[in-house]
Protein backbone atom coordinates (compact mmCIF):
# COMPACT_ATOMS: atom_id res chain seq x y z
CA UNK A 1 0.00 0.00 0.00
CA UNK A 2 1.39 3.24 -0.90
CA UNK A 3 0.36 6.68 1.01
CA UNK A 4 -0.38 9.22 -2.29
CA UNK A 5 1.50 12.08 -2.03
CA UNK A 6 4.65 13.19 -4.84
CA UNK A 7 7.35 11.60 -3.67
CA UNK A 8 4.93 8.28 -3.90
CA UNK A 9 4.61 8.97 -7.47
CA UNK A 10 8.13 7.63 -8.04
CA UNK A 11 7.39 4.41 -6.00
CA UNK A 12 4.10 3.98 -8.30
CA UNK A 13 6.55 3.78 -11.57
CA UNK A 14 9.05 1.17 -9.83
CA UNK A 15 6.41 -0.99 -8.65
CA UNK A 16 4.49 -0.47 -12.07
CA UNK A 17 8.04 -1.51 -14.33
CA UNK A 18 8.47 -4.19 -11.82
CA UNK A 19 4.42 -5.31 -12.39
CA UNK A 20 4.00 -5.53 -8.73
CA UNK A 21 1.48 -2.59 -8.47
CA UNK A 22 -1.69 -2.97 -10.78
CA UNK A 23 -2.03 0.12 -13.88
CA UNK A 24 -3.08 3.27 -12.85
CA UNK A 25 -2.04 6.46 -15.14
CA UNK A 26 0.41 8.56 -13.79
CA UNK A 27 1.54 12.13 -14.29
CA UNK A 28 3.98 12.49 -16.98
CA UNK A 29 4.75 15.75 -15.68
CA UNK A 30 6.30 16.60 -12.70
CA UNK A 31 3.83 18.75 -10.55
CA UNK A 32 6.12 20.73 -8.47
CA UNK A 33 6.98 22.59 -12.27
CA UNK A 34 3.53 23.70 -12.55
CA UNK A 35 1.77 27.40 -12.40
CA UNK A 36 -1.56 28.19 -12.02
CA UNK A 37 -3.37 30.02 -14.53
CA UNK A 38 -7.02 29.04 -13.34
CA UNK A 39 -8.49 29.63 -10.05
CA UNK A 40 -11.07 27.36 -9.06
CA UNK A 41 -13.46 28.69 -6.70
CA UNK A 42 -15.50 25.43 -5.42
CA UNK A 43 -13.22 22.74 -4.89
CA UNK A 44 -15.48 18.93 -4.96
CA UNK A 45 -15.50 15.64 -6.25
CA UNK A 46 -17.31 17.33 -9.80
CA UNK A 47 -14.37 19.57 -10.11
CA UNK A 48 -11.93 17.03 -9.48
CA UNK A 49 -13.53 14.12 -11.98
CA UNK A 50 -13.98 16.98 -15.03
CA UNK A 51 -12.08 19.95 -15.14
CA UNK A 52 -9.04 19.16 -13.19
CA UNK A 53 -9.11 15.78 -14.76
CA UNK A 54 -9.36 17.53 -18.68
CA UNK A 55 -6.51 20.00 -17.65
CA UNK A 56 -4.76 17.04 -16.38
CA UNK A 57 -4.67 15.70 -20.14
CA UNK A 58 -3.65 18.62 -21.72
CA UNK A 59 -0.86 19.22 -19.30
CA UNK A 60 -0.12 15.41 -20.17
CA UNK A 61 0.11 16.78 -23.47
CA UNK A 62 3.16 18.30 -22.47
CA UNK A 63 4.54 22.34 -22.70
CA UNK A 64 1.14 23.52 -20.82
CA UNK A 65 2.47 23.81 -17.35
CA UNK A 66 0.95 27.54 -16.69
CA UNK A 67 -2.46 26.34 -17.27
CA UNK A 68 -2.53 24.35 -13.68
CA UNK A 69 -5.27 24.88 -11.06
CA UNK A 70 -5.07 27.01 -8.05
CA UNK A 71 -8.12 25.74 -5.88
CA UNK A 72 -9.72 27.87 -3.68
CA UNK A 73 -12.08 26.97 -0.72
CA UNK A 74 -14.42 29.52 0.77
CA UNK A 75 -16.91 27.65 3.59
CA UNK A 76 -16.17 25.41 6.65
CA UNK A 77 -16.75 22.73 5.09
CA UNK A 78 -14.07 22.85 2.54
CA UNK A 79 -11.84 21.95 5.42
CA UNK A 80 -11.20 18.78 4.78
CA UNK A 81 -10.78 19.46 1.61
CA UNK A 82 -7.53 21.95 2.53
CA UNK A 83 -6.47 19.07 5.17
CA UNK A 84 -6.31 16.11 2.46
CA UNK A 85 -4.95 18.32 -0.31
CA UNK A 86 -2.06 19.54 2.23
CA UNK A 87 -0.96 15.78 3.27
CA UNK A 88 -1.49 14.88 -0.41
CA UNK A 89 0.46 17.38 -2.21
CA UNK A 90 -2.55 17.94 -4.13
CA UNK A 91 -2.70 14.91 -5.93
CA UNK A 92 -5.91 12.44 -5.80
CA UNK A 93 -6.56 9.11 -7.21
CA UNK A 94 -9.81 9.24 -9.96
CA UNK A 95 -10.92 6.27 -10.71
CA UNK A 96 -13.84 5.59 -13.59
CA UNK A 97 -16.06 2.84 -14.12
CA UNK A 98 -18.15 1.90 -17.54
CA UNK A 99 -21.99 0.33 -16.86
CA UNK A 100 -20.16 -2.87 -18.04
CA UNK A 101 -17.80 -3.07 -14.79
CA UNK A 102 -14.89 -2.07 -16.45
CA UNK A 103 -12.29 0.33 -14.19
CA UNK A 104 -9.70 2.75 -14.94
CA UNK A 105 -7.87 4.82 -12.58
CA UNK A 106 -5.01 7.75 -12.74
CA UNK A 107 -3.62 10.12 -10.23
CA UNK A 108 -4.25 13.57 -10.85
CA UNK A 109 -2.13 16.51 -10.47
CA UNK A 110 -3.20 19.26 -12.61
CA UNK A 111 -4.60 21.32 -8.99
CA UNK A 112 -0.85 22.46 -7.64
CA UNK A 113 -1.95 24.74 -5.14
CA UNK A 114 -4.89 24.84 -2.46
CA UNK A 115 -5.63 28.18 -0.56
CA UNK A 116 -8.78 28.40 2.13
CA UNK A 117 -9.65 31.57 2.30
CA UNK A 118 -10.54 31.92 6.00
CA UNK A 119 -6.68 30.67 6.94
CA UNK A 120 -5.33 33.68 4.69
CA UNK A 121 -8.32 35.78 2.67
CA UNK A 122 -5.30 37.84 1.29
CA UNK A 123 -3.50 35.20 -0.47
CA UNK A 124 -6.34 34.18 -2.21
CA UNK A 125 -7.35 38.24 -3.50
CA UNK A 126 -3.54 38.54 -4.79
CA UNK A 127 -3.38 34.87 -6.41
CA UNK A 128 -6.72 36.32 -8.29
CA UNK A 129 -5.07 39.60 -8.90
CA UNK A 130 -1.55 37.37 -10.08
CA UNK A 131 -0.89 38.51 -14.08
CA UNK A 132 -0.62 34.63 -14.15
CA UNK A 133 -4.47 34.07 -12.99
CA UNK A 134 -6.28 34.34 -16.88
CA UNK A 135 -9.42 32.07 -15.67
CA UNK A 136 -10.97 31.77 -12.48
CA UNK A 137 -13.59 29.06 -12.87
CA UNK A 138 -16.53 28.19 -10.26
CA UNK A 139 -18.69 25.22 -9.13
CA UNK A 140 -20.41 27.10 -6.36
CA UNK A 141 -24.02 25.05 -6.76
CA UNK A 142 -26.85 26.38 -8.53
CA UNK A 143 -27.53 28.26 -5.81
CA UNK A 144 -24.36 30.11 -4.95
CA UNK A 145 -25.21 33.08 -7.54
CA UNK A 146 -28.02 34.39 -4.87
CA UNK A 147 -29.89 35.14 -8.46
CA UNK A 148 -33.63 34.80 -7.81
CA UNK A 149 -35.15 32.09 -10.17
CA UNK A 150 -38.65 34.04 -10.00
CA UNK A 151 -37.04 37.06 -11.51
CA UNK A 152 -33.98 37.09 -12.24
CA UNK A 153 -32.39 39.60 -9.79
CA UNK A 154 -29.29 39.81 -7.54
CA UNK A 155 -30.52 39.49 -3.82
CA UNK A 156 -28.88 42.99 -2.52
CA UNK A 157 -30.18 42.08 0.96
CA UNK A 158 -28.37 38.28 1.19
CA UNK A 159 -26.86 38.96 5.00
CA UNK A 160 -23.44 37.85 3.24
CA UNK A 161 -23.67 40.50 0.71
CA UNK A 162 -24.67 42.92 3.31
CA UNK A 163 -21.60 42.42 4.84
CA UNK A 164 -18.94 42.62 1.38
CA UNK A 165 -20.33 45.70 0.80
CA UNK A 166 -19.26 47.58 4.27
CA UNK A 167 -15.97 49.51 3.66
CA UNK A 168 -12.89 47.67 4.12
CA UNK A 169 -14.97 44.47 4.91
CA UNK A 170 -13.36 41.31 3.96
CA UNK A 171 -14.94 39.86 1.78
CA UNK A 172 -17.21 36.64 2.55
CA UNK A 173 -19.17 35.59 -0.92
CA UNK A 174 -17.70 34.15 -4.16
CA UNK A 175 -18.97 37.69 -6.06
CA UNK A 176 -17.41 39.74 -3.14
CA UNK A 177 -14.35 38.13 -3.41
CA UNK A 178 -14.39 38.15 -7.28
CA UNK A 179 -14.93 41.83 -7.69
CA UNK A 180 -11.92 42.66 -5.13
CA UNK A 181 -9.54 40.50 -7.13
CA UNK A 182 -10.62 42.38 -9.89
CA UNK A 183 -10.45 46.33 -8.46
CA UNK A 184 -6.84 45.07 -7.63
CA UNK A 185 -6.01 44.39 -11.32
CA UNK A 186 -7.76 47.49 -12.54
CA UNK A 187 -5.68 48.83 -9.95
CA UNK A 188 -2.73 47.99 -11.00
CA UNK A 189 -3.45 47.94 -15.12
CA UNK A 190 -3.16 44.01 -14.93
CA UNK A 191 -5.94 42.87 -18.18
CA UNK A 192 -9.48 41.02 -16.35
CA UNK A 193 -9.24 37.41 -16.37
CA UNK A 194 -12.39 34.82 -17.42
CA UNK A 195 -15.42 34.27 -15.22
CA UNK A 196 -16.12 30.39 -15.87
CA UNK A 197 -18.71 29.14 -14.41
CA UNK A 198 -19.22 25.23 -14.49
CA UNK A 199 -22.29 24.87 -12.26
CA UNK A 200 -25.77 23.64 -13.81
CA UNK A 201 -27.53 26.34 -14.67
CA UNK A 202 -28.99 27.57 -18.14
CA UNK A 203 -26.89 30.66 -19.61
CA UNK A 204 -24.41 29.93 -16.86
CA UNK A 205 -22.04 32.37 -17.76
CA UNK A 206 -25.12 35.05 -17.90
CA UNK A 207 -25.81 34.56 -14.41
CA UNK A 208 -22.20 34.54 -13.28
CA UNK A 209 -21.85 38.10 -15.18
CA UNK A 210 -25.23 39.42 -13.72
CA UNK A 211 -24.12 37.79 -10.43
CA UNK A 212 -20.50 39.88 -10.72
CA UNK A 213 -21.83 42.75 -11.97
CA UNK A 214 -24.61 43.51 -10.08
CA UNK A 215 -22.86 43.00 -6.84
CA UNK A 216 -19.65 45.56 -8.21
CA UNK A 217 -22.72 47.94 -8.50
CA UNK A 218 -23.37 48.08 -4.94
CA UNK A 219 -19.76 48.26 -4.10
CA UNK A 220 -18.08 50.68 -6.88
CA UNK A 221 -20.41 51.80 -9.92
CA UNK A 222 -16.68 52.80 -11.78
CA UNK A 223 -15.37 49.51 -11.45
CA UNK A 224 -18.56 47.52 -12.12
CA UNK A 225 -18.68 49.24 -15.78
CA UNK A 226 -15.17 48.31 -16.11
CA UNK A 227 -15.89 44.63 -15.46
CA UNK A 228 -18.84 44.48 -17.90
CA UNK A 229 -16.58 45.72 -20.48
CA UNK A 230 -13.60 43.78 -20.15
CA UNK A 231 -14.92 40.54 -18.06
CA UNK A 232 -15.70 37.61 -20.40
CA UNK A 233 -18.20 35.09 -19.02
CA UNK A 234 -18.20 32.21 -21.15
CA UNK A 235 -21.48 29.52 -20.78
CA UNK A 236 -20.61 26.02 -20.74
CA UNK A 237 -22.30 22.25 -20.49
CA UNK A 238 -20.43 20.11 -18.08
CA UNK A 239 -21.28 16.38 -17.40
CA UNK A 240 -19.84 13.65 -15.64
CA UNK A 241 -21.76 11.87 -12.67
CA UNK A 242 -19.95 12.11 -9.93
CA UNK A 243 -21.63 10.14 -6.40
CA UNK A 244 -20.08 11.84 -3.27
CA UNK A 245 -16.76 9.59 -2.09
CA UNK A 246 -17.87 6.94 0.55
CA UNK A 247 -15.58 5.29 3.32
CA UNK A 248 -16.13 1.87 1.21
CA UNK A 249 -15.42 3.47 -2.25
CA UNK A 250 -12.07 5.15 -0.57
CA UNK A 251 -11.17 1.25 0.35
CA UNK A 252 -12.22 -0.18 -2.95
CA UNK A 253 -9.43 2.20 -4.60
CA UNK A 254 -7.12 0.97 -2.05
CA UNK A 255 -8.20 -2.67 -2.68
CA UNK A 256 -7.84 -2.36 -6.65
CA UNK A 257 -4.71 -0.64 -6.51
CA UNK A 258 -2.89 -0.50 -3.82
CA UNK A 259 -3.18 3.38 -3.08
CA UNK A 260 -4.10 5.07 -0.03
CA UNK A 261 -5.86 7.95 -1.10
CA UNK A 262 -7.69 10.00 2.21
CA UNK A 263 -10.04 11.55 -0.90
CA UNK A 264 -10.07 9.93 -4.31
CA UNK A 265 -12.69 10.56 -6.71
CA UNK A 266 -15.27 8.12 -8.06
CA UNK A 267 -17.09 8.85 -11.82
CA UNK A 268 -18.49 7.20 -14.68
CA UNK A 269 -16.29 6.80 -17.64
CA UNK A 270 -18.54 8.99 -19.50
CA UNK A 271 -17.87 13.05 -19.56
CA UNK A 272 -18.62 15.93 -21.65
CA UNK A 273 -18.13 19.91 -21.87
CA UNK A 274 -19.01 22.13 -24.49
CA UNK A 275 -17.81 25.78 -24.00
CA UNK A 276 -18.56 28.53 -25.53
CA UNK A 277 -14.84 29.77 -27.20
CA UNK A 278 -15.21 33.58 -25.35
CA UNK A 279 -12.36 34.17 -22.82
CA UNK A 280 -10.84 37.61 -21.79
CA UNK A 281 -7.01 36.77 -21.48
CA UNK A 282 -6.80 33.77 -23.62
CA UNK A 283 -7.61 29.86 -22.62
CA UNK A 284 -5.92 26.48 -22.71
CA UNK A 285 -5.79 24.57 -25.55
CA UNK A 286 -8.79 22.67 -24.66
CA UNK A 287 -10.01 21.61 -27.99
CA UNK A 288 -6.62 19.18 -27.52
CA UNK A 289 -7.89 17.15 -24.84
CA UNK A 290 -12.00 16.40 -26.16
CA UNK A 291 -13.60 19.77 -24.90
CA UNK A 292 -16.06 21.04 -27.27
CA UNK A 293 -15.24 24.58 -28.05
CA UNK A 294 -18.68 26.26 -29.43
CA UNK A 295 -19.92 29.75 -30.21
CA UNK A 296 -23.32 29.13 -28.51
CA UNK A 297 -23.71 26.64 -25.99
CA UNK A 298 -27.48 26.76 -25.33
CA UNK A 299 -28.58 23.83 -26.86
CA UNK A 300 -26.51 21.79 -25.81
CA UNK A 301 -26.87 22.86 -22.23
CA UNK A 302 -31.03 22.67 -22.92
CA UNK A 303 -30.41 19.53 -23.62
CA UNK A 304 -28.42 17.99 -20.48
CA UNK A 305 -30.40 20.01 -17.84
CA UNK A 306 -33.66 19.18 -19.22
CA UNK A 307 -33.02 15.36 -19.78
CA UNK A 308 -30.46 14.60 -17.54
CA UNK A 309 -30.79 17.24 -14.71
CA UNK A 310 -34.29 16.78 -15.07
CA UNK A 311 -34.62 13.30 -14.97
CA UNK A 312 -32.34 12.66 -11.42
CA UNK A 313 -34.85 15.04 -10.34
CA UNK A 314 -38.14 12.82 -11.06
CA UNK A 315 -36.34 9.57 -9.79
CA UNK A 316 -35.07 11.56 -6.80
CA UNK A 317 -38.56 11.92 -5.19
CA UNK A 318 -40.21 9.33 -6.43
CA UNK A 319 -37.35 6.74 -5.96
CA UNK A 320 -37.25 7.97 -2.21
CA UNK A 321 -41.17 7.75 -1.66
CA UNK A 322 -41.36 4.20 -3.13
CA UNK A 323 -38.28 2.84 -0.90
CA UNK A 324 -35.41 3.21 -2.70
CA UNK A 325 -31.38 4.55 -2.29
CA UNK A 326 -29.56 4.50 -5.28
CA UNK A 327 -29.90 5.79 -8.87
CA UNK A 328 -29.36 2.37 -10.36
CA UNK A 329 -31.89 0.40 -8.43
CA UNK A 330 -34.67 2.76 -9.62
CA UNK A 331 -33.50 2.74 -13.44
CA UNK A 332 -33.57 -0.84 -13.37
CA UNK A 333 -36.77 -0.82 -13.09
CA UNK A 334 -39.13 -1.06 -15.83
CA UNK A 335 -41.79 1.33 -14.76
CA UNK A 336 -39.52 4.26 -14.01
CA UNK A 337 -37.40 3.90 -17.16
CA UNK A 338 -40.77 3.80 -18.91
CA UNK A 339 -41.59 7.16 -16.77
CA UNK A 340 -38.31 8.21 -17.60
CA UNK A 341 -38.29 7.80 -20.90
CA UNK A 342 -41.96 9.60 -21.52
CA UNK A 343 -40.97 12.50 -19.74
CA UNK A 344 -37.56 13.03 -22.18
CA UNK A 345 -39.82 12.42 -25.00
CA UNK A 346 -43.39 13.73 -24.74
CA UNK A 347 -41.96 16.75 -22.34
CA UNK A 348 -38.70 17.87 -22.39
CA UNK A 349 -37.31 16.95 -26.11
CA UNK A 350 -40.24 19.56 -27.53
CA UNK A 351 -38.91 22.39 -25.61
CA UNK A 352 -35.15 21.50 -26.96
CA UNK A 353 -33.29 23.42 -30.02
CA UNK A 354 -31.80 20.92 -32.09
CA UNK A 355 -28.43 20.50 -30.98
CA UNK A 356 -25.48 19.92 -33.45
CA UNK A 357 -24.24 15.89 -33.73
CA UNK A 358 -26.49 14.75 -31.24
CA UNK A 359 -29.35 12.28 -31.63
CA UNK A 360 -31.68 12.79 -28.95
CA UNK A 361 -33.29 9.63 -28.98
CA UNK A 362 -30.06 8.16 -28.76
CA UNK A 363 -29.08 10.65 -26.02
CA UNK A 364 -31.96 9.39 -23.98
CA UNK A 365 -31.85 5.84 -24.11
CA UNK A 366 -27.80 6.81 -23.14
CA UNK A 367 -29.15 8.54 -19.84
CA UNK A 368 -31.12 5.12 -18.88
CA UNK A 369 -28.23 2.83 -19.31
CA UNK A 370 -25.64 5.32 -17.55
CA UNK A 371 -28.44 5.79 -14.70
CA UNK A 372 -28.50 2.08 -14.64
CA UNK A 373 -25.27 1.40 -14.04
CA UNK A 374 -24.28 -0.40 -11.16
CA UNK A 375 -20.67 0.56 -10.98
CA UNK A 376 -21.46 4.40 -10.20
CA UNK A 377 -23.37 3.90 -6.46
CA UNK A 378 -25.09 7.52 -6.93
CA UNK A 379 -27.88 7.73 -4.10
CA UNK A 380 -30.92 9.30 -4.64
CA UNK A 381 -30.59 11.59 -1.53
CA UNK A 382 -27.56 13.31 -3.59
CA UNK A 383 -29.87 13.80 -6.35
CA UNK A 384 -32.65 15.87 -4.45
CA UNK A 385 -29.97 17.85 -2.28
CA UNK A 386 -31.27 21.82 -2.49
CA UNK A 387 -33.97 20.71 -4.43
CA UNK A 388 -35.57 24.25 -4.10
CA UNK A 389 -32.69 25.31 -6.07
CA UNK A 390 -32.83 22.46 -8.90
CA UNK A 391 -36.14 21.93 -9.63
CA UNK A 392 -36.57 25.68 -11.00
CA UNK A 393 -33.90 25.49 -12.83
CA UNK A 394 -34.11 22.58 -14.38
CA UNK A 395 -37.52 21.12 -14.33
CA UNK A 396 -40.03 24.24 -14.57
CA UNK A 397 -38.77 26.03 -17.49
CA UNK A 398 -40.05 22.51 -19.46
CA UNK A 399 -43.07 23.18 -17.55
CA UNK A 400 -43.42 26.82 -18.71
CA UNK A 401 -42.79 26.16 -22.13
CA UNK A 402 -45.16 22.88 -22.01
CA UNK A 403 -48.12 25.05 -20.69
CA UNK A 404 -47.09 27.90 -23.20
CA UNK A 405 -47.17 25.62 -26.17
CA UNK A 406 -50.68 23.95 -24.95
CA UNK A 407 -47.86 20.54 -24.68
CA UNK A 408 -47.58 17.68 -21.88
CA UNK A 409 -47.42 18.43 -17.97
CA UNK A 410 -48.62 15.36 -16.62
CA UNK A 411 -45.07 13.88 -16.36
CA UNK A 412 -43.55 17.07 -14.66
CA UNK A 413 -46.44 17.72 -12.57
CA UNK A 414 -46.18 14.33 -10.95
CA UNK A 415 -42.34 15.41 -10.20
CA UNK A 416 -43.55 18.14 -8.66
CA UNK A 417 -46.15 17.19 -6.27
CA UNK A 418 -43.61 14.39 -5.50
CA UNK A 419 -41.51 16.76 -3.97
CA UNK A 420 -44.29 17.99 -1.78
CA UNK A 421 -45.25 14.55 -0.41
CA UNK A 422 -41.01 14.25 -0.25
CA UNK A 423 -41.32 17.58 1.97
CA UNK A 424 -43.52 15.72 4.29
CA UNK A 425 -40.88 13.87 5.56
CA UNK A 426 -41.61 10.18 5.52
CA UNK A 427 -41.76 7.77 2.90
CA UNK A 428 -44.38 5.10 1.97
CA UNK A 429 -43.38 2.95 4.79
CA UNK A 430 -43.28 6.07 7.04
CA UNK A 431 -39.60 6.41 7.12
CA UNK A 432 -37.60 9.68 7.60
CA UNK A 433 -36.76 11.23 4.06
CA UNK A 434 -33.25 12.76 3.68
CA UNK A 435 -34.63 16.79 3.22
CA UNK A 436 -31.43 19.39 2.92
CA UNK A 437 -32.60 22.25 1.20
CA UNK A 438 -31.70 25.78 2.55
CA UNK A 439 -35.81 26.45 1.92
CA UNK A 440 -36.69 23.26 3.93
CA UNK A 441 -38.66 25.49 7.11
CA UNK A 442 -41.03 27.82 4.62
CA UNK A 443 -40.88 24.58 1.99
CA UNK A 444 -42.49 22.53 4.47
CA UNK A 445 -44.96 25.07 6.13
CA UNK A 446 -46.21 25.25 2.92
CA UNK A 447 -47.11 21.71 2.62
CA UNK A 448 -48.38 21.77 6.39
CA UNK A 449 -50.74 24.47 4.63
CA UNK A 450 -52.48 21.97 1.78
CA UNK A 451 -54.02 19.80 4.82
CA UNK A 452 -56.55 23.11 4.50
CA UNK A 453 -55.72 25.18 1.12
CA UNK A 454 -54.67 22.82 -1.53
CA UNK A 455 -52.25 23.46 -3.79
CA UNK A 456 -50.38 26.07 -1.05
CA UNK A 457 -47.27 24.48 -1.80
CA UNK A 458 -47.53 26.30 -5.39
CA UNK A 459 -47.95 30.09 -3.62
CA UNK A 460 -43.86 29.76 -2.92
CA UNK A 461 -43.28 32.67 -5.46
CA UNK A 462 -39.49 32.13 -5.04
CA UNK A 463 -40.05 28.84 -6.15
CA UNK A 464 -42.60 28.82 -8.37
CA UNK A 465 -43.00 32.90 -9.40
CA UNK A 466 -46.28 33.10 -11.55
CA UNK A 467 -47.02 29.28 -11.79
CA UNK A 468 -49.17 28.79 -9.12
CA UNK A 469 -51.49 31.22 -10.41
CA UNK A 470 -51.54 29.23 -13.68
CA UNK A 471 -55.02 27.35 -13.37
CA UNK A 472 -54.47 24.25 -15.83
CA UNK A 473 -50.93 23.15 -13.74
CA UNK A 474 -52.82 24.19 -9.93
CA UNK A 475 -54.95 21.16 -11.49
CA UNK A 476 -52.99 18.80 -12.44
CA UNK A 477 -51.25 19.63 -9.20
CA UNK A 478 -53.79 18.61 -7.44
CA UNK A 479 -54.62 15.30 -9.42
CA UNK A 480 -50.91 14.24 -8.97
CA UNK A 481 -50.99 14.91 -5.02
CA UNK A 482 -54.69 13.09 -4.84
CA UNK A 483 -52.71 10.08 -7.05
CA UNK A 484 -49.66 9.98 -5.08
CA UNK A 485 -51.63 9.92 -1.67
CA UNK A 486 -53.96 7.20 -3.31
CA UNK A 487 -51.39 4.61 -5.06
CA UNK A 488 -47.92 5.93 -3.86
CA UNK A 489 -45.41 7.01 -6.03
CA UNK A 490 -45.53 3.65 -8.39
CA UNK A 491 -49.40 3.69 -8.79
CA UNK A 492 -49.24 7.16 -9.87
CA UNK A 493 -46.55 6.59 -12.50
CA UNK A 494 -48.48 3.62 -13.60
CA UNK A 495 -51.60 5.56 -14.31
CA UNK A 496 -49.61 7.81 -16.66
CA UNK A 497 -47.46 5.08 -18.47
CA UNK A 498 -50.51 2.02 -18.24
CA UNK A 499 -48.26 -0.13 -18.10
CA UNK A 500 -48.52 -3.60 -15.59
CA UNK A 501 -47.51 -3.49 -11.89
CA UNK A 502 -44.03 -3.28 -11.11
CA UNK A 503 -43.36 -4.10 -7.63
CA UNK A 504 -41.51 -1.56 -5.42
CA UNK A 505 -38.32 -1.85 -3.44
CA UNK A 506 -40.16 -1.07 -0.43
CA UNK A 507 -42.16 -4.45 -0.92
CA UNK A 508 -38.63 -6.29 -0.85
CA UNK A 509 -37.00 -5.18 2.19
């Protein structure tokens, strides 16, 4: 067993020429060479499986070494993150797995610096304002641009924000942090690096510049209309599913090959990015290593949040009402790939652009198979994390456009008023649901409310904005809770696929 770290790296190759250590792809660079010109603001097992890992080819590619990562941590809990990274030298172990069992594995060590921001703020503001920083990329979650979904407006009274905008404060949010970097290269007549965001939301790069912008506002009108001149915010598509790293996964890559990694990184073999070719200081090479570079990305990101996005959404909840854990065991299952499958089609795929070399159809029955796999253990609780924060962004703009058009609902609306019966916090079997959503208190009074105004759950405007006005969803609404309350999660589907019983994983524990 050998403890990852660099000077490990050299005991890797001996025992690998000596075939006493099973294959896993090492860096053909050395890492202590490498500069950073990205800062990553977000540092997580996504990150780490898809960016990192496609800078980690291109630097494999040789003469690239001042495109490495510089990650950055802003919250308590990326502590861990800055302890393993420290002991580790920044390297990780990511291993990827096919639906047909097949494993691959290489250490990674394209990130060759780690700062946390509470330890030392001002490291990370002059790393950002650095000549060498030309990108600093972000996977904050969909909900770290504190951009309403209801109407698409900065939240000038977030407590956080509140606080970046004192004088002299230091700074506590991604944008506040962002916009100081940036007055310091103003400052000093150093060109604006690249806003990139990589989180899953549609237009990312739109909300990232509204999110900048409208917060440099607030702080310095001058240098907010010098950032929306020089600031590029490309959009992008990233995919990869990544399940959070368990205890057992962390021993399986010690089992298969012999590494002791305190963090490694589990993902299906599959991955994709499209990115829209738009930077402010120049990019990587990219295009090298299988990133699509594309002047508009909006298809293709229609595409994956509406099918894919979408669809862990609707197995999320009604997975977790009908008894089961993980992603596979549901899409395994006839009746949800059947549900699955008519939402994508009769739902989604009319609201979509056509989107250059892609086959939808194809696409879709892809999604079922790589949600099927049993090699990628991705829980359904992971899935319906922040759900107040996913669901609008991913599942009601089909439902907008579906009640626009005079389309399909029925699918969507089941989703929906599966997430209220989720909020009630018990399953069919009465036990506890896994609810994290920074919404959960007013979510759930909501849903208290329906006992005596049905359809209350719909009057969340931040949620829902004019859609529970909308009289032809408030019905179906209500259909789909009387259903679900009626014939639980798989008696509902079944009366909108008619298709034969399909017995639940509830039934079989």
């Amino acid at each position: 067993m050998v403890r990852l770290d660099t000077a490990a790296l050299a005991e890797l190759r001996r025992a690998q020429v000596h075939q006493i250590q099973p294959e896993v792809a090492l860096p053909s660079y050395d890492p202590n060479t490498l500069t950073p010109g990205i800062v990553h603001i977000g540092v997580g097992g996504f990150h780490r499986s898809h960016q990192a890992m496609y800078i980690d080819r291109l630097l494999n590619t040789g003469g690239q070494t001042d495109w490495a990562i510089c990650g950055v941590g802003l919250v308590p809990s990326d502590v861990r993150m800055r302890n393993v990274m420290a002991e580790q030298n920044n390297l990780y172990t990511l291993a990827t797995w096919h639906p047909g069992g097949q494993a691959g594995a290489r250490v990674i060590g394209s990130i060759c610096q780690y700062l946390y921001a509470p330890d030392d703020m001002e490291a990370v503001l002059e790393r950002l304002a650095d000549p060498a920083t030309r990108i600093v990329s972000l996977t904050i979650t969909e909900g770290g641009y504190n951009v309403s979904d209801a109407t698409g407006e900065f939240d000038a009274a977030n407590p956080d924000v509140l606080h970046d905008l004192q004088s002299d404060a230091v700074p506590r949010t991604v944008f506040g942090v962002l916009t100081e970097g940036l007055r310091r290269r103003r400052d000093r007549g150093v060109g604006a690096f690249t806003v990139m965001s990589c989180d899953n939301i549609q237009g990312n790069g739109h909300v990232a510049h509204k999110a900048l912008t409208s917060f440099a506002q607030l702080k310095d009108p001058g240098l907010a209309a010098w950032i929306a001149e020089h600031v590029a915010c490309p959009n992008s598509m990233v995919d990869r599913i990544t399940p959070v790293t368990t205890e057992a996964m962390r021993q399986q890559v010690a089992d298969l090959y012999g590494i002791d990694d305190a963090w490694p990184v589990i993902a299906e073999d599959f991955t994709q990015w499209v990115l829209e070719d738009r930077f402010s200081l120049g990019r990587p090479p990219l295009e090298q290593v299988g990133v699509q570079l594309v002047q508009d990305v909006e298809p293709y990101e229609l595409m994956k949040l509406r099918l894919l996005n979408a669809s862990h959404q609707a197995m999320g909840y009604l997975g977790l009402l009908a008894g089961y854990t993980y992603a596979h065991e549901v899409c395994q299952q006839g009746l949800f790939r059947r549900f699955l499958m008519g939402y994508m089609a009769r739902e989604a795929t009319p609201t979509l652009r056509p989107v250059p070399g892609i086959d939808l159809a194809a696409y879709q029955q892809q999604l079922i198979d790589r949600f099927a796999s049993t090699a990628i253990q991705d829980t359904l609780a992971r899935l319906v994390f922040d759900g107040s924060e996913r669901i609008p962004k991913f599942l009601l703009p089909v439902l907008r456009e579906q009640l626009a058009s005079g389309g399909e609902i029925n699918h969507c609306t089941l989703v929906v008023a599966s997430w209220a019966q989720f909020l009630e916090g018990t399953d069919e079997s009465g036990r506890p649901l896994p609810i994290q959503d920074r919404r959960a208190e007013q979510l759930q009074a909501a849903v208290r409310r329906e006992e005596q105004q049905p359809g209350a759950f719909l009057e969340v405007r931040e949620v829902f904005g004019e859609l529970g006005s909308n009289p032809r969803f408030v019905s179906a609404y209500l259909a789909a809770r009387e259903s679900l309350k009626a014939h639980g999660a798989l008696g509902a589907m079944r009366a909108l696929t008619e298709q034969p019983e399909v017995s639940s994983a509830a039934a079989s524990k």
